[in-house]
C-alpha atoms as a PDB file:
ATOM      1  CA  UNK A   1     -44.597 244.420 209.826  1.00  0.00           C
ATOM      2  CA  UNK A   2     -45.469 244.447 206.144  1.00  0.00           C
ATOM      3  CA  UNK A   3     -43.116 246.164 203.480  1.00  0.00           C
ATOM      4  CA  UNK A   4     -42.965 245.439 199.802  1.00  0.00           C
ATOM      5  CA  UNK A   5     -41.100 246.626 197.546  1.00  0.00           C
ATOM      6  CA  UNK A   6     -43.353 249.225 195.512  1.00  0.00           C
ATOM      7  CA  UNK A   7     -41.368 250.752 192.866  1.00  0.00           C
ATOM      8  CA  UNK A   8     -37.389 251.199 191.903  1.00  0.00           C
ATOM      9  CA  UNK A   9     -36.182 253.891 189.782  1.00  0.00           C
ATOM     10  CA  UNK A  10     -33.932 253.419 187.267  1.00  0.00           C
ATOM     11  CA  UNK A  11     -32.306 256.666 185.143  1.00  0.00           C
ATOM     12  CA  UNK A  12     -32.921 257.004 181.230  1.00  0.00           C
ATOM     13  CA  UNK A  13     -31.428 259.035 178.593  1.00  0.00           C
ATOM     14  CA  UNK A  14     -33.914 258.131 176.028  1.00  0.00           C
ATOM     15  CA  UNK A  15     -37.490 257.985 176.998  1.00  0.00           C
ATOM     16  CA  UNK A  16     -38.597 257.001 173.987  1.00  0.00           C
ATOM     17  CA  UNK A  17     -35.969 254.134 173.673  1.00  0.00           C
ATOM     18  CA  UNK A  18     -36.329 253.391 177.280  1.00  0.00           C
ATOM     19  CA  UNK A  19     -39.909 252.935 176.637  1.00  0.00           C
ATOM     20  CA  UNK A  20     -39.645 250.998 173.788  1.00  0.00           C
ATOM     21  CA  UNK A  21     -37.055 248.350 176.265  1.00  0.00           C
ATOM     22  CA  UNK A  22     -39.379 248.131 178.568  1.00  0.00           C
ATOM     23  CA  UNK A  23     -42.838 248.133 176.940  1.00  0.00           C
ATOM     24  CA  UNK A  24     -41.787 246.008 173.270  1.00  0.00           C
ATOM     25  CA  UNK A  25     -39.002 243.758 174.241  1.00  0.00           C
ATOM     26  CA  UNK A  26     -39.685 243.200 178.369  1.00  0.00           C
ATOM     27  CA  UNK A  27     -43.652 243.479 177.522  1.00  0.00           C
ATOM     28  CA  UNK A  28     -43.866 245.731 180.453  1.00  0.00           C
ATOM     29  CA  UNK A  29     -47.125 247.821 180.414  1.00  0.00           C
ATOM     30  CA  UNK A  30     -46.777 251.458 180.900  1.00  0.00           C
ATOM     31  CA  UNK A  31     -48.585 252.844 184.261  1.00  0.00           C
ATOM     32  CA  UNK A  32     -47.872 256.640 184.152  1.00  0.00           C
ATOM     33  CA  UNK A  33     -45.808 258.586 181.678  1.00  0.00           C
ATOM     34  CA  UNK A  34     -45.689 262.270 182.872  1.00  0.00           C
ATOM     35  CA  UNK A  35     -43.616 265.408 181.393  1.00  0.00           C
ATOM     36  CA  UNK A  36     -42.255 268.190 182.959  1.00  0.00           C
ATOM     37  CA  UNK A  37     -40.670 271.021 181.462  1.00  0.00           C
ATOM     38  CA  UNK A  38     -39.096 268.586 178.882  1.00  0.00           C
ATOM     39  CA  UNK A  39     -38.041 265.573 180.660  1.00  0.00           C
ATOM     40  CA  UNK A  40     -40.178 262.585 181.608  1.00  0.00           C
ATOM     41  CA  UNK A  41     -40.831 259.919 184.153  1.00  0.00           C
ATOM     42  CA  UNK A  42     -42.417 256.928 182.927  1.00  0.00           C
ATOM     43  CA  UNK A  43     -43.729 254.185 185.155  1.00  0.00           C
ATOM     44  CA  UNK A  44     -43.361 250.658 183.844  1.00  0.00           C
ATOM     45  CA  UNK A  45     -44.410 246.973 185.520  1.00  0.00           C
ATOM     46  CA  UNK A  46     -44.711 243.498 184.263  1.00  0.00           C
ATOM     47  CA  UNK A  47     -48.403 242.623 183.489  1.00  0.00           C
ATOM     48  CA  UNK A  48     -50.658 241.232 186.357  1.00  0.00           C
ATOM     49  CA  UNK A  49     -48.659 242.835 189.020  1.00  0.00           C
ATOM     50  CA  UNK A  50     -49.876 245.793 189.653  1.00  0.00           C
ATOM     51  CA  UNK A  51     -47.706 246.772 193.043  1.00  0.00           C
ATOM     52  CA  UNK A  52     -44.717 246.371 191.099  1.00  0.00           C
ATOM     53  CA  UNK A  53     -43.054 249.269 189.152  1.00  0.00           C
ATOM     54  CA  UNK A  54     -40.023 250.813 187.957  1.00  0.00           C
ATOM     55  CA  UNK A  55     -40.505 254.050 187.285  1.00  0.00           C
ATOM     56  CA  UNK A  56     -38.242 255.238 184.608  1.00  0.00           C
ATOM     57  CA  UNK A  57     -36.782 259.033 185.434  1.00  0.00           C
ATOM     58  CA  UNK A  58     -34.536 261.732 184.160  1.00  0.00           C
ATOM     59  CA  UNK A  59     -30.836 261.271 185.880  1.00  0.00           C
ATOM     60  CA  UNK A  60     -30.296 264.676 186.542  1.00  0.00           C
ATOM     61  CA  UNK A  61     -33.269 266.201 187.173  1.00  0.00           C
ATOM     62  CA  UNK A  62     -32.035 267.146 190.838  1.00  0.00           C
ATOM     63  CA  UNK A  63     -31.338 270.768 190.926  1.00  0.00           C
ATOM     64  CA  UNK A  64     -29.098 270.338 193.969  1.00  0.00           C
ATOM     65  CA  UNK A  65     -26.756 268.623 191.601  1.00  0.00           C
ATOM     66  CA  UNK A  66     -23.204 270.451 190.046  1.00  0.00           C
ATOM     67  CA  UNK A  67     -22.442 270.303 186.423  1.00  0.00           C
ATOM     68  CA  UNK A  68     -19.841 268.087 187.150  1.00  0.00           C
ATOM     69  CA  UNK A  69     -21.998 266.028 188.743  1.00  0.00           C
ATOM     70  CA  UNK A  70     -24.260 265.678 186.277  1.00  0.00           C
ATOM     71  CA  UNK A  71     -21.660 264.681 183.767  1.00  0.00           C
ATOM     72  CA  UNK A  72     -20.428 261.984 186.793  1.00  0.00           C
ATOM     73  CA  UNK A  73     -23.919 260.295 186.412  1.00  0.00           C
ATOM     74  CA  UNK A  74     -23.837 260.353 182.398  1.00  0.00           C
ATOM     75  CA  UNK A  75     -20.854 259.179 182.606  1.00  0.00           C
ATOM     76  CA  UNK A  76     -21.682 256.213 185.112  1.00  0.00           C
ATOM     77  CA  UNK A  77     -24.609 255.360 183.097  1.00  0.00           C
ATOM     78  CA  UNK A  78     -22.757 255.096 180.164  1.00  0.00           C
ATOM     79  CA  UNK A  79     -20.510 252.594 181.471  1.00  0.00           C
ATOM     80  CA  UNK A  80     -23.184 250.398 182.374  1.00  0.00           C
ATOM     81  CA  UNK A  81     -22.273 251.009 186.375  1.00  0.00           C
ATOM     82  CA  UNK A  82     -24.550 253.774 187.696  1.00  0.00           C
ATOM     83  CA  UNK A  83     -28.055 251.961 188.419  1.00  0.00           C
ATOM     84  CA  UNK A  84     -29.275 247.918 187.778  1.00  0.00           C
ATOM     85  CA  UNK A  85     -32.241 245.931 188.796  1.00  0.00           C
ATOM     86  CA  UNK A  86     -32.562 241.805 189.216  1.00  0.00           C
ATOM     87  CA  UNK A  87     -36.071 240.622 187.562  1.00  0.00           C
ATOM     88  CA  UNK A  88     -37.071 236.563 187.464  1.00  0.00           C
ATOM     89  CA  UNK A  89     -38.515 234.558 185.086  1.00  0.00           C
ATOM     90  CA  UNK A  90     -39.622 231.024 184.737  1.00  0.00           C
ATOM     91  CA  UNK A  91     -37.365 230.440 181.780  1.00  0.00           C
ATOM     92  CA  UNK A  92     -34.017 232.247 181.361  1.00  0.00           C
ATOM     93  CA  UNK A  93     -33.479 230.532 178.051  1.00  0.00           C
ATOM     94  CA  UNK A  94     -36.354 231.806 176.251  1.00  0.00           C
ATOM     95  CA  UNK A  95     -36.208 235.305 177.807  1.00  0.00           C
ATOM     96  CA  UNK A  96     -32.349 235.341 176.571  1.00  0.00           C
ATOM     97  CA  UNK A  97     -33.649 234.205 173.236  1.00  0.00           C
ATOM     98  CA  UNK A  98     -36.124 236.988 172.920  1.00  0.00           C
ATOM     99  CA  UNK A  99     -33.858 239.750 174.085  1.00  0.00           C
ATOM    100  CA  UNK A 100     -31.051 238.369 172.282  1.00  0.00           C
ATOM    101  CA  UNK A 101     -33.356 238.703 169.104  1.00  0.00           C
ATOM    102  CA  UNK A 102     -34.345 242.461 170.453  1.00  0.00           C
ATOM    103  CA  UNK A 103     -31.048 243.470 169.671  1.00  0.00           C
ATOM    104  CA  UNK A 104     -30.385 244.027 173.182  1.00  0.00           C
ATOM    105  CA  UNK A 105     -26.934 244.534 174.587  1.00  0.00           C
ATOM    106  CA  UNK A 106     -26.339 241.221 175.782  1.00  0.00           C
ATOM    107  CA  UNK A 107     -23.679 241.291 178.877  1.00  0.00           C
ATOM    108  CA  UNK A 108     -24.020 237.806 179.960  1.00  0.00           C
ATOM    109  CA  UNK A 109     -25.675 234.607 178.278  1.00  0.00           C
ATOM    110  CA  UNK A 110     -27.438 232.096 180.547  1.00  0.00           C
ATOM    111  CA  UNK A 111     -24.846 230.800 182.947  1.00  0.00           C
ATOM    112  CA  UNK A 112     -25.338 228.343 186.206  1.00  0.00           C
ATOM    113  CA  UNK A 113     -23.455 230.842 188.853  1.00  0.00           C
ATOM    114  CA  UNK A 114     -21.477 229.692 191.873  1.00  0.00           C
ATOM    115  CA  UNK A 115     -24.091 231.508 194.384  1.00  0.00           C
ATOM    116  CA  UNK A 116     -27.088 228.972 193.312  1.00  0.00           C
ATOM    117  CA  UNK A 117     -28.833 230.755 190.516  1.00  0.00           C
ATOM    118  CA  UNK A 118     -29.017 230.744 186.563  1.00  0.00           C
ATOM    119  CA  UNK A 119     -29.387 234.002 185.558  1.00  0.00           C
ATOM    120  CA  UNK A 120     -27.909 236.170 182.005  1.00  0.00           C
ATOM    121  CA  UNK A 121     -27.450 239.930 181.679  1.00  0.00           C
ATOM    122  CA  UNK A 122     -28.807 242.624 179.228  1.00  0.00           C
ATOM    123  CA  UNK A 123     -28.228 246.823 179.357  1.00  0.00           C
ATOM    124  CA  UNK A 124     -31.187 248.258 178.982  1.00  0.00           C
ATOM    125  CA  UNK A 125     -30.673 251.747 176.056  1.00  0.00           C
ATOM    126  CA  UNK A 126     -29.427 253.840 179.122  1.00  0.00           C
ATOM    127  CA  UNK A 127     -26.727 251.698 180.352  1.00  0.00           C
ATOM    128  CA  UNK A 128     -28.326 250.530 183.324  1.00  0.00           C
ATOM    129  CA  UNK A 129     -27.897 246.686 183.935  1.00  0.00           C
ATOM    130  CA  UNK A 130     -31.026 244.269 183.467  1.00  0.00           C
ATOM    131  CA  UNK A 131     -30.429 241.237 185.046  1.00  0.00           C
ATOM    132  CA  UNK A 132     -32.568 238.082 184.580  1.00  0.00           C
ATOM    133  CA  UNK A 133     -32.510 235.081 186.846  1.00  0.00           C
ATOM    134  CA  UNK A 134     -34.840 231.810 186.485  1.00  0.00           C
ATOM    135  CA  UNK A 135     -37.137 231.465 188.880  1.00  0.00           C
ATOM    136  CA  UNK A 136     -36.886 228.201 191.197  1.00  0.00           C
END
């Protein structure tokens, strides 16, 4: 069998915040950005990777959804608690350095964890949580 992983969604509150995160600080490109009667769902991936996206998307788009379930998700996402995604890079240090100097929300500076791996923490504008581990 052969599965990958094709794209994750995360929610946004922001697109155009979102998109600057992802695009300006991450240096994501931007695959697809497509509107629908006012919201948006923007597809982002790291350069050179082509089968790899997260595709940004309204959180309460589903019209299945109660009001109070709507303001549930908000206020998941505000707390940082509602969605997250684990990316890798070859050197935590410098990514912290540049997302530190993004004015990011930094959650969690470069630290050796018990579990094996060196990783540090960001939120990205929506709340969701953007971890980074170093690649080994």
């Amino acid at each position: 069998m052969d599965i990958t992983i094709h794209s994750s969604f995360l929610p946004h509150t922001d697109p155009e915040a979102s998109l600057a995160f992802y695009r300006d600080v991450l240096g994501f490109e931007v695959r697809l950005d497509v509107g629908y009667e006012g919201m948006r769902w923007i597809t982002v991936g790291p350069v050179g990777q082509p089968s790899t996206a997260i595709v940004l998307h309204p959180p309460t788009a589903n019209p299945g959804i109660t009001d109070d379930e709507r303001q549930t998700i908000l206020e998941l996402m505000a707390k940082g608690s509602y969605f997250g995604v684990n990316l890798a890079t070859t050197d935590v240090d410098a990514t912290f350095a540049k997302l530190e100097a993004s004015d990011a929300e930094v959650v969690q500076e470069p630290t050796e964890q018990p579990y094996g791996v060196r990783d540090c923490a960001f939120r990205d504008p929506a709340g969701n949580m953007i971890r980074i581990q170093e690649a080994r």
